[in-house]
ModelCIF file with pLDDT and N, C-alpha, C, O atoms, coordinates in Angstrom:
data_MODEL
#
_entry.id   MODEL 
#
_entity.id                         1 
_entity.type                       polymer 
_entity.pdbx_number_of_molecules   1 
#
_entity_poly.entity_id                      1 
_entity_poly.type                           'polypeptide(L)' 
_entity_poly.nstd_linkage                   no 
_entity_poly.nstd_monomer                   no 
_entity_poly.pdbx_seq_one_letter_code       
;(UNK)(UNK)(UNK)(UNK)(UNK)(UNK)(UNK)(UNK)(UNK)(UNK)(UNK)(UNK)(UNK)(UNK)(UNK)(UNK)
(UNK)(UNK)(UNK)(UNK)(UNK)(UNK)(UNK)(UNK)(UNK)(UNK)(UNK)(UNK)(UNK)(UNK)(UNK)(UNK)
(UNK)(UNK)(UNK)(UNK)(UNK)(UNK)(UNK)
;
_entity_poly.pdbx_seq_one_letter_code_can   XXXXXXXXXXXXXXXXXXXXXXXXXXXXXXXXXXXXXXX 
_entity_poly.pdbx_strand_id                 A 
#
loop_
_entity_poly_seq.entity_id 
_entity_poly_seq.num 
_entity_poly_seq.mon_id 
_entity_poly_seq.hetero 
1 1  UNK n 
1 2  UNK n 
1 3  UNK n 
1 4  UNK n 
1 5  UNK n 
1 6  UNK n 
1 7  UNK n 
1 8  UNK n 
1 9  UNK n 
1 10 UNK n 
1 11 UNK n 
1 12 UNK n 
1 13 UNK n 
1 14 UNK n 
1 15 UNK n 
1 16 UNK n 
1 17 UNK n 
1 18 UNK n 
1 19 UNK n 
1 20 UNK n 
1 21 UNK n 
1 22 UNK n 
1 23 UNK n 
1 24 UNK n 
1 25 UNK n 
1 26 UNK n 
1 27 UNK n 
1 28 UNK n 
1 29 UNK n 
1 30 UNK n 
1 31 UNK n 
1 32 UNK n 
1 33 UNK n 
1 34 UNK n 
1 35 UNK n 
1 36 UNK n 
1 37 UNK n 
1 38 UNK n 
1 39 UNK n 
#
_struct_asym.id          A 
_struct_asym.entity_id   1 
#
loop_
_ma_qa_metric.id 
_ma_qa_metric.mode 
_ma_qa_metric.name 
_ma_qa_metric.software_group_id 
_ma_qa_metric.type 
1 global pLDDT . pLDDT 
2 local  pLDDT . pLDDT 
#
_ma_qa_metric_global.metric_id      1 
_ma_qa_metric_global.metric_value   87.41 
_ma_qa_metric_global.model_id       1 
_ma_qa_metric_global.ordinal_id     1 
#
loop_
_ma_qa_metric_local.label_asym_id 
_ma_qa_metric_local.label_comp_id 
_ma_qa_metric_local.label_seq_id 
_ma_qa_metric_local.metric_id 
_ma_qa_metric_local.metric_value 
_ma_qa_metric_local.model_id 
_ma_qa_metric_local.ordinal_id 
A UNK 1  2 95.00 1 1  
A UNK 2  2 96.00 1 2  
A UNK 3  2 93.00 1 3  
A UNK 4  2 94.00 1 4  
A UNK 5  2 93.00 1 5  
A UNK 6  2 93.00 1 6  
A UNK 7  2 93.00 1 7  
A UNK 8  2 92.00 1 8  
A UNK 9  2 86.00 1 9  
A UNK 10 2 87.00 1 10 
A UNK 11 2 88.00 1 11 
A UNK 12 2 90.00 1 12 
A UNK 13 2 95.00 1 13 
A UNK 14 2 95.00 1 14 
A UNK 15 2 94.00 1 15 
A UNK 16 2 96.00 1 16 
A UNK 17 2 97.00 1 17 
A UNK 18 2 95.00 1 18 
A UNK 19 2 94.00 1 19 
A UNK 20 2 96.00 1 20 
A UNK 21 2 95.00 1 21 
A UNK 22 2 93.00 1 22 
A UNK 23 2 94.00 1 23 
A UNK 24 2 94.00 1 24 
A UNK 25 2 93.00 1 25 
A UNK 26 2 93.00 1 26 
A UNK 27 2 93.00 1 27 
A UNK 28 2 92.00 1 28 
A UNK 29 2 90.00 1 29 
A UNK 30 2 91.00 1 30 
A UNK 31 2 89.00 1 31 
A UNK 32 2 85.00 1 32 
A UNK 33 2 82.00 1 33 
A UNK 34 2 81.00 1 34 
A UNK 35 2 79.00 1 35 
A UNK 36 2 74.00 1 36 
A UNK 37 2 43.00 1 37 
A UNK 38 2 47.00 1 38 
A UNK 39 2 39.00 1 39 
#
loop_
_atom_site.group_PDB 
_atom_site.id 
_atom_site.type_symbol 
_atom_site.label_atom_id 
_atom_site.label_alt_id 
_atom_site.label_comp_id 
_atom_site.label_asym_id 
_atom_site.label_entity_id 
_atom_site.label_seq_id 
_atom_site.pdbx_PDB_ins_code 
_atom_site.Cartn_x 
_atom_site.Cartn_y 
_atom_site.Cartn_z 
_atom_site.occupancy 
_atom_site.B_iso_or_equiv 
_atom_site.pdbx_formal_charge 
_atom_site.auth_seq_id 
_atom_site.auth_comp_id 
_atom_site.auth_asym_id 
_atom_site.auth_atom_id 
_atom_site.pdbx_PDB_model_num 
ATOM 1   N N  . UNK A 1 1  ? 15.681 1.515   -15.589 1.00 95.00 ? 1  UNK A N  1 
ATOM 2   C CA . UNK A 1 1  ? 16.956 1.808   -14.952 1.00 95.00 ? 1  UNK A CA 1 
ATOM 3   C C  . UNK A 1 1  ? 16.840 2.438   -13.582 1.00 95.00 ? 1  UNK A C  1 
ATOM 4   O O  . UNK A 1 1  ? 17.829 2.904   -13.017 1.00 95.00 ? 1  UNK A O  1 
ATOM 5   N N  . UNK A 1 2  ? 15.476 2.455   -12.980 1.00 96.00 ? 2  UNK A N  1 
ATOM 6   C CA . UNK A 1 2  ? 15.526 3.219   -11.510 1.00 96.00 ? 2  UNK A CA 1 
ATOM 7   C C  . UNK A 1 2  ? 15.482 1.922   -10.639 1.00 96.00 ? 2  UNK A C  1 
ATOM 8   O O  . UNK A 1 2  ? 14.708 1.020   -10.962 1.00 96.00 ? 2  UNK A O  1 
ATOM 9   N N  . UNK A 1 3  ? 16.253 1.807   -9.591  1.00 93.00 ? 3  UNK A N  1 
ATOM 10  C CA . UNK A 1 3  ? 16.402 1.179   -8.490  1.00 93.00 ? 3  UNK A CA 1 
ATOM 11  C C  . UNK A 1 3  ? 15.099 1.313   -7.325  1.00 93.00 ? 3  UNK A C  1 
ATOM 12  O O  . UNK A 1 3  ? 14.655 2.347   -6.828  1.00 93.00 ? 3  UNK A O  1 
ATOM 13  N N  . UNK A 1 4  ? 14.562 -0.454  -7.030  1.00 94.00 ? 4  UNK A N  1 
ATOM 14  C CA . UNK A 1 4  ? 13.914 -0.263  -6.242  1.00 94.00 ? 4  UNK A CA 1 
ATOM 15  C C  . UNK A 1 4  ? 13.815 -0.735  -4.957  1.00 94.00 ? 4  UNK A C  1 
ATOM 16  O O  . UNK A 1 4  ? 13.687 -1.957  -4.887  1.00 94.00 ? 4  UNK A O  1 
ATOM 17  N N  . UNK A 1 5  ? 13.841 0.043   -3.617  1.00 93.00 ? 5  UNK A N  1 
ATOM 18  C CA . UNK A 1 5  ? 14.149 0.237   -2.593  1.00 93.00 ? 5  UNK A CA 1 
ATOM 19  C C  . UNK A 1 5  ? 13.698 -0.649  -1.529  1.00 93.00 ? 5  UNK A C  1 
ATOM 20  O O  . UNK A 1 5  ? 14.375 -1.286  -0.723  1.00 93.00 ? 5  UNK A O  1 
ATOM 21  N N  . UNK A 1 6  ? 11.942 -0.548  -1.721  1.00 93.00 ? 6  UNK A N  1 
ATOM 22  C CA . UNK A 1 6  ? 11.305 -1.798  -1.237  1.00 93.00 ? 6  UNK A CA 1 
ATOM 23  C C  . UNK A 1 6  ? 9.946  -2.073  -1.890  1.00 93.00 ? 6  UNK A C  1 
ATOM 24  O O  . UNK A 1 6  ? 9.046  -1.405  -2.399  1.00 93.00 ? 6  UNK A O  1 
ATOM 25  N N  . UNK A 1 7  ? 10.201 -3.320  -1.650  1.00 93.00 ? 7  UNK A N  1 
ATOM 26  C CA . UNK A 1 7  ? 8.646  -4.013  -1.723  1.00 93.00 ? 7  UNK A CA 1 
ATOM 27  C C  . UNK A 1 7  ? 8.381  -4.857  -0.875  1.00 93.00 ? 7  UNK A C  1 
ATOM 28  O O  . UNK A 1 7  ? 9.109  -5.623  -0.244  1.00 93.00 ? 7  UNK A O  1 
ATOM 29  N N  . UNK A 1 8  ? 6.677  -4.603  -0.876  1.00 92.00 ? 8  UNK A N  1 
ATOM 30  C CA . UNK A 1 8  ? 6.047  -5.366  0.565   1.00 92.00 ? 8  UNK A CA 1 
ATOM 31  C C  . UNK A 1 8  ? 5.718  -6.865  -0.025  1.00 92.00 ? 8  UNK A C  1 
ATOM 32  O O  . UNK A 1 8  ? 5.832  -7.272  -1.181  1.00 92.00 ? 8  UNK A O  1 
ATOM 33  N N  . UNK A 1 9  ? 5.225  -7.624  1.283   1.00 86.00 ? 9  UNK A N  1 
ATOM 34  C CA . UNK A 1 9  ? 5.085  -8.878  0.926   1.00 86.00 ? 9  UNK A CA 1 
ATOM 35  C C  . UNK A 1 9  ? 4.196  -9.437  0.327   1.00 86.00 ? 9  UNK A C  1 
ATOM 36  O O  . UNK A 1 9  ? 4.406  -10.534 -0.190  1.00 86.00 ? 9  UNK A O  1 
ATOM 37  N N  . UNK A 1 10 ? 2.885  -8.769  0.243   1.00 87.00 ? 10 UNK A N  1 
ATOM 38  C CA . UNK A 1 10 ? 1.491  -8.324  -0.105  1.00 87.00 ? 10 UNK A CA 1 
ATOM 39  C C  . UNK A 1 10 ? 1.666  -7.358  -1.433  1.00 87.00 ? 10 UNK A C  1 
ATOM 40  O O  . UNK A 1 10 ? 2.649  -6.618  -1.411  1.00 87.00 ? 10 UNK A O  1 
ATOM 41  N N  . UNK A 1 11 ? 1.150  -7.323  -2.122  1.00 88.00 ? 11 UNK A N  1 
ATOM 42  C CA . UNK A 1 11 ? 1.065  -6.468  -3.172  1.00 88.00 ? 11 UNK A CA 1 
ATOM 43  C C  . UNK A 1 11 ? -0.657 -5.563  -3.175  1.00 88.00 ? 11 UNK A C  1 
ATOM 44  O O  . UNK A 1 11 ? -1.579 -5.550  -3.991  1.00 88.00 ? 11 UNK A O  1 
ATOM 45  N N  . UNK A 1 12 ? -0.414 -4.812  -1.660  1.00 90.00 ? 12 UNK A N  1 
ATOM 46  C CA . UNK A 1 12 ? -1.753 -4.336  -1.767  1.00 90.00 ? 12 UNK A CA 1 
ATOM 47  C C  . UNK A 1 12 ? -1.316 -2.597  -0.676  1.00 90.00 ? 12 UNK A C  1 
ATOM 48  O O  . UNK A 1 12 ? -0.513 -2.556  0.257   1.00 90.00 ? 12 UNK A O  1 
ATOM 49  N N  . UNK A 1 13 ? -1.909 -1.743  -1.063  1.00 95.00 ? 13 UNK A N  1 
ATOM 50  C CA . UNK A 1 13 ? -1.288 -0.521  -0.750  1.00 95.00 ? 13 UNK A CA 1 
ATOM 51  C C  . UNK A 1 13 ? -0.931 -0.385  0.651   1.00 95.00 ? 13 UNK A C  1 
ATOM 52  O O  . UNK A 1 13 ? 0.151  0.145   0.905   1.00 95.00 ? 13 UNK A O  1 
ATOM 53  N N  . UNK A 1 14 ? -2.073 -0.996  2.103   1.00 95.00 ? 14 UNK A N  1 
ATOM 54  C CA . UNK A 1 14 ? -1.830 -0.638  3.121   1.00 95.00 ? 14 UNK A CA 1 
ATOM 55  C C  . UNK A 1 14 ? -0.061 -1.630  3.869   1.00 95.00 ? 14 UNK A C  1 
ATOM 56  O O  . UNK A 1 14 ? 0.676  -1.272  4.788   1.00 95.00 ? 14 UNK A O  1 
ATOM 57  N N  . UNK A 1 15 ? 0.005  -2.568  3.185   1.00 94.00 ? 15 UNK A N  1 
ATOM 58  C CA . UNK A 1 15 ? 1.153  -3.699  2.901   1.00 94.00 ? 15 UNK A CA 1 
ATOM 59  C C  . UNK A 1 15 ? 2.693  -2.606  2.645   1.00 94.00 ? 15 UNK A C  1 
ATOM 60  O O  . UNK A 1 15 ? 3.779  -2.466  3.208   1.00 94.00 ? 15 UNK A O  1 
ATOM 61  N N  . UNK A 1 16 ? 1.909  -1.951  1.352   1.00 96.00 ? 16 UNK A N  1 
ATOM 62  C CA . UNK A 1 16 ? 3.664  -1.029  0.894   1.00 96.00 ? 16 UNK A CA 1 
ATOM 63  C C  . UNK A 1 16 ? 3.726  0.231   2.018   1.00 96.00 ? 16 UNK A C  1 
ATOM 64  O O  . UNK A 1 16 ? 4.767  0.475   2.627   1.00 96.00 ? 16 UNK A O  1 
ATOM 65  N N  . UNK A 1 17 ? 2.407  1.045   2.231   1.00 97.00 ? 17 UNK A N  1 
ATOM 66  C CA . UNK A 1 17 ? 3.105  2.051   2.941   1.00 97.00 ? 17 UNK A CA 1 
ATOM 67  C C  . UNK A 1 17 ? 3.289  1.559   4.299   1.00 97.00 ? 17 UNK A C  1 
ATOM 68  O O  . UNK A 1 17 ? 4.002  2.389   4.863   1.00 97.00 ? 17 UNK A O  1 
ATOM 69  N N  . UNK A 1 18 ? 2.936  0.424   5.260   1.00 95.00 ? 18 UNK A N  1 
ATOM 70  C CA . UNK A 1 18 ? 3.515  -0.074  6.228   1.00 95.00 ? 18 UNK A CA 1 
ATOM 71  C C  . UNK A 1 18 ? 5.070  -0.649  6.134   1.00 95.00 ? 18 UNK A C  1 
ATOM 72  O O  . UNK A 1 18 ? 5.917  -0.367  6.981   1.00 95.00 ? 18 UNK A O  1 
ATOM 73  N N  . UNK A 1 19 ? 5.302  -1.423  5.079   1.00 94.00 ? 19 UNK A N  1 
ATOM 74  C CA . UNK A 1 19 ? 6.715  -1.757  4.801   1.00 94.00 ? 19 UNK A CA 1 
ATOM 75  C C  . UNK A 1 19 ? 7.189  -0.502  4.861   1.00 94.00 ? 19 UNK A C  1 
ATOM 76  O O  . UNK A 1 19 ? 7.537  -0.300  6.024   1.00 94.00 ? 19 UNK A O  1 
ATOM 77  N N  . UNK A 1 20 ? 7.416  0.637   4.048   1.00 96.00 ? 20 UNK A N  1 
ATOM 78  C CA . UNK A 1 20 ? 8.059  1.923   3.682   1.00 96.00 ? 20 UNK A CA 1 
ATOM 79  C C  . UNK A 1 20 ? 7.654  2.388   5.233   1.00 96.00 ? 20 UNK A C  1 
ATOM 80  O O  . UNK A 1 20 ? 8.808  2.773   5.424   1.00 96.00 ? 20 UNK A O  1 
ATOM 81  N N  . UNK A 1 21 ? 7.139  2.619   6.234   1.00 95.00 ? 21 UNK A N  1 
ATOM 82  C CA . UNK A 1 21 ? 6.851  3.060   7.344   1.00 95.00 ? 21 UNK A CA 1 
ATOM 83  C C  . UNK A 1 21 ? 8.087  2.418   8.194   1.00 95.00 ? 21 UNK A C  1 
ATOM 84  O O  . UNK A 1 21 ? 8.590  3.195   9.006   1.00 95.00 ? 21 UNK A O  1 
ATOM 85  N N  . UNK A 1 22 ? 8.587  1.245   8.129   1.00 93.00 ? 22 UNK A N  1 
ATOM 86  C CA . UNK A 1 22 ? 9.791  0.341   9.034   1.00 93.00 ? 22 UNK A CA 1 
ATOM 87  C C  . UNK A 1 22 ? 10.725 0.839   8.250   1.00 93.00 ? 22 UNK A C  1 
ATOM 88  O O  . UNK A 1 22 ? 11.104 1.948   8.629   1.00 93.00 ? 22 UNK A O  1 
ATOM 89  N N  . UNK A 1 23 ? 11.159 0.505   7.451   1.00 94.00 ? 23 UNK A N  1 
ATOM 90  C CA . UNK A 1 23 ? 12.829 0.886   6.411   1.00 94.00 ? 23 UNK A CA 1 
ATOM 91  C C  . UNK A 1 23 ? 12.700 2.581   6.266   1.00 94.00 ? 23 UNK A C  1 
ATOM 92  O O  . UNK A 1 23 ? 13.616 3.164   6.847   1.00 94.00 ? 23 UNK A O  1 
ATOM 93  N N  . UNK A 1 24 ? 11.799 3.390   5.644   1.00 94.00 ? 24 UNK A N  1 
ATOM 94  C CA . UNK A 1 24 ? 12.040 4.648   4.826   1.00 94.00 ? 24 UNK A CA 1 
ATOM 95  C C  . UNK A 1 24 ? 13.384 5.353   5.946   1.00 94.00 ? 24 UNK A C  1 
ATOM 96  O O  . UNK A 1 24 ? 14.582 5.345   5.661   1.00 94.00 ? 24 UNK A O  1 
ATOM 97  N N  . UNK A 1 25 ? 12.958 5.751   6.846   1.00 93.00 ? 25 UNK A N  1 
ATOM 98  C CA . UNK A 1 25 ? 13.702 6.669   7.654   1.00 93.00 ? 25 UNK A CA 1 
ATOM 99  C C  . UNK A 1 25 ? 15.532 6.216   6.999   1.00 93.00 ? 25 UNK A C  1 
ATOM 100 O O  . UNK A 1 25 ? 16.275 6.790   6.203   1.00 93.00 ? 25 UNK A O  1 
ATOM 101 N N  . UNK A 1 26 ? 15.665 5.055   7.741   1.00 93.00 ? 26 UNK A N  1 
ATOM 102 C CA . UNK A 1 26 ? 17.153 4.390   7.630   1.00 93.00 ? 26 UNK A CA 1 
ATOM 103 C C  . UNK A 1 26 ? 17.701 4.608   5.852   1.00 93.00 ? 26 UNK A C  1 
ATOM 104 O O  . UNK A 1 26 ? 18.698 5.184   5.417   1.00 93.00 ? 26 UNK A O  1 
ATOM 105 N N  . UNK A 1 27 ? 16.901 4.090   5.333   1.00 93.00 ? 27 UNK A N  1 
ATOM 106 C CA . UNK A 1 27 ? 16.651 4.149   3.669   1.00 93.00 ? 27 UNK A CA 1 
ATOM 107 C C  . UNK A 1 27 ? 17.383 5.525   3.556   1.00 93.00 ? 27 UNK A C  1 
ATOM 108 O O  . UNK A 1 27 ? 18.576 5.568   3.255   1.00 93.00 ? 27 UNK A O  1 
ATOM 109 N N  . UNK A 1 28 ? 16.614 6.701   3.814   1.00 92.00 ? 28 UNK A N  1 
ATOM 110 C CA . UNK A 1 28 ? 16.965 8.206   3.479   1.00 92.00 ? 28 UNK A CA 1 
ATOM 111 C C  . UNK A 1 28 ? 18.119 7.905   3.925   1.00 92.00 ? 28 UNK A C  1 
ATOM 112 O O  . UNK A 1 28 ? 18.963 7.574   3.092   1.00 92.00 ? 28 UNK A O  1 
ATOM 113 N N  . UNK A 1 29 ? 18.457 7.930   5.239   1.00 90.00 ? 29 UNK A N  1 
ATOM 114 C CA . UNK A 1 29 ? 19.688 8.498   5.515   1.00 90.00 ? 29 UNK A CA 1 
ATOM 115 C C  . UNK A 1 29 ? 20.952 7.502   4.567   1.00 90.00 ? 29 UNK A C  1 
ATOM 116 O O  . UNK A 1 29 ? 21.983 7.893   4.019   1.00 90.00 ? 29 UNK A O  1 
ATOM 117 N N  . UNK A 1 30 ? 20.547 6.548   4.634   1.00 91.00 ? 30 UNK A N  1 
ATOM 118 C CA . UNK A 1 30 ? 21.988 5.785   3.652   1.00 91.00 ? 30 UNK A CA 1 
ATOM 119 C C  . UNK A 1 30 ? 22.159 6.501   2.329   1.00 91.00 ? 30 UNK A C  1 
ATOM 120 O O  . UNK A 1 30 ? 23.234 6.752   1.785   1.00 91.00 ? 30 UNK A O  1 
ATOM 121 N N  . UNK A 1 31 ? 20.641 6.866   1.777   1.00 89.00 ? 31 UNK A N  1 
ATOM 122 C CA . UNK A 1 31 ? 20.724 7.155   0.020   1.00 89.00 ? 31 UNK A CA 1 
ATOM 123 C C  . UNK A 1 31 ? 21.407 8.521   0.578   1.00 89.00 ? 31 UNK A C  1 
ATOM 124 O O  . UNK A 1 31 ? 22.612 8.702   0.401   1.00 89.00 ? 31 UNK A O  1 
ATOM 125 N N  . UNK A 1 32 ? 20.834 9.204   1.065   1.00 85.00 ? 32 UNK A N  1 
ATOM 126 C CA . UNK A 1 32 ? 21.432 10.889  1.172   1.00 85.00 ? 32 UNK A CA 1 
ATOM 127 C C  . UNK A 1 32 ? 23.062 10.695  1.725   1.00 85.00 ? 32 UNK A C  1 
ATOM 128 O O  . UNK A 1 32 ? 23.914 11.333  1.105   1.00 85.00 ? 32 UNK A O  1 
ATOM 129 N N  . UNK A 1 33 ? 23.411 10.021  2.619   1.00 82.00 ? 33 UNK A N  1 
ATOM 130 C CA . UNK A 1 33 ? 24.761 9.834   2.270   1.00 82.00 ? 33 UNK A CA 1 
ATOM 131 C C  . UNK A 1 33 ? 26.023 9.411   0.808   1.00 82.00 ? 33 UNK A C  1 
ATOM 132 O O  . UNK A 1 33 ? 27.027 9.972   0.367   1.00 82.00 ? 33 UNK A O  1 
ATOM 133 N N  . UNK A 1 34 ? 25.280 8.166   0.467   1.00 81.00 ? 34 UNK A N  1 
ATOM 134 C CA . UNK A 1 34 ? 25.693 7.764   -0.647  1.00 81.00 ? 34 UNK A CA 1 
ATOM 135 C C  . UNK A 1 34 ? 26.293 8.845   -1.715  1.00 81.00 ? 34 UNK A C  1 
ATOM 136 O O  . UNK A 1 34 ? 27.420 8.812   -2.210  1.00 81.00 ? 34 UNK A O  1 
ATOM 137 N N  . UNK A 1 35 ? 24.968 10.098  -2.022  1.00 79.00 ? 35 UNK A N  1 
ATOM 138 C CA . UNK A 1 35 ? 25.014 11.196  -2.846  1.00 79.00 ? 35 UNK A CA 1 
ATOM 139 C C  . UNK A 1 35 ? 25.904 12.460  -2.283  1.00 79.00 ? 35 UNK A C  1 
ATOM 140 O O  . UNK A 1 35 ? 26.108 13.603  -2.692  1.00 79.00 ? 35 UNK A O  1 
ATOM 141 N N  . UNK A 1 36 ? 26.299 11.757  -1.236  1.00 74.00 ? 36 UNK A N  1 
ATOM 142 C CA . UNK A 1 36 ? 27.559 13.143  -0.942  1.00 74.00 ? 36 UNK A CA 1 
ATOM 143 C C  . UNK A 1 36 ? 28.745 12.795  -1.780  1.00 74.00 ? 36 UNK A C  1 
ATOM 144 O O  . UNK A 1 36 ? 28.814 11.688  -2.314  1.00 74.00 ? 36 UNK A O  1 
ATOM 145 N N  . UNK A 1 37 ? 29.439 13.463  -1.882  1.00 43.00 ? 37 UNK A N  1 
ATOM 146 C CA . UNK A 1 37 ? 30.582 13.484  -2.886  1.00 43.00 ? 37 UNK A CA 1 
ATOM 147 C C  . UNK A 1 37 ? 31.583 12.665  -1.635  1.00 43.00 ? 37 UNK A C  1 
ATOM 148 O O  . UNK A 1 37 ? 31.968 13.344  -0.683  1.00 43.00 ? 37 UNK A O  1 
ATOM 149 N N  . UNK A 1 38 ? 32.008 10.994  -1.732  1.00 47.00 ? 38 UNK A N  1 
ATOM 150 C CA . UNK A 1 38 ? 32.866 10.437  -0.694  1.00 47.00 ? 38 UNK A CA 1 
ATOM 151 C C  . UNK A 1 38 ? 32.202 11.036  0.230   1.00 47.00 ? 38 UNK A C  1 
ATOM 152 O O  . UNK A 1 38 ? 32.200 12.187  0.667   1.00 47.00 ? 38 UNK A O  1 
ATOM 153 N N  . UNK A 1 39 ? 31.338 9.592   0.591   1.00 39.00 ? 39 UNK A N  1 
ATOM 154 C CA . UNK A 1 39 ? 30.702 9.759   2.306   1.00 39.00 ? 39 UNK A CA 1 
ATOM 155 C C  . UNK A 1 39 ? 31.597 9.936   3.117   1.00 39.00 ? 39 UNK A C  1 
ATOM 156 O O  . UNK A 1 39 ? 31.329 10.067  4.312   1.00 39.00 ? 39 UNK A O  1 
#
């Protein structure tokens, strides 16, 4: 039941934390909005 955010195209570690290196930033800020009570 946990939601997943991203995956790289490669299934090999330097692949995911480069993907998560382009999206994470933007990622946070949408999820941490989301969890405000009415963004």
């Amino acid at each position: 039941g946990l939601v997943v955010d991203l995956e790289p195209e490669h299934p090999k570690m330097g692949y995911l934390v480069l993907t998560a290196a382009r999206h994470a930033h933007v990622l946070r800020r949408i999820k941490r909005a989301r969890a405000m009570q009415g963004a």
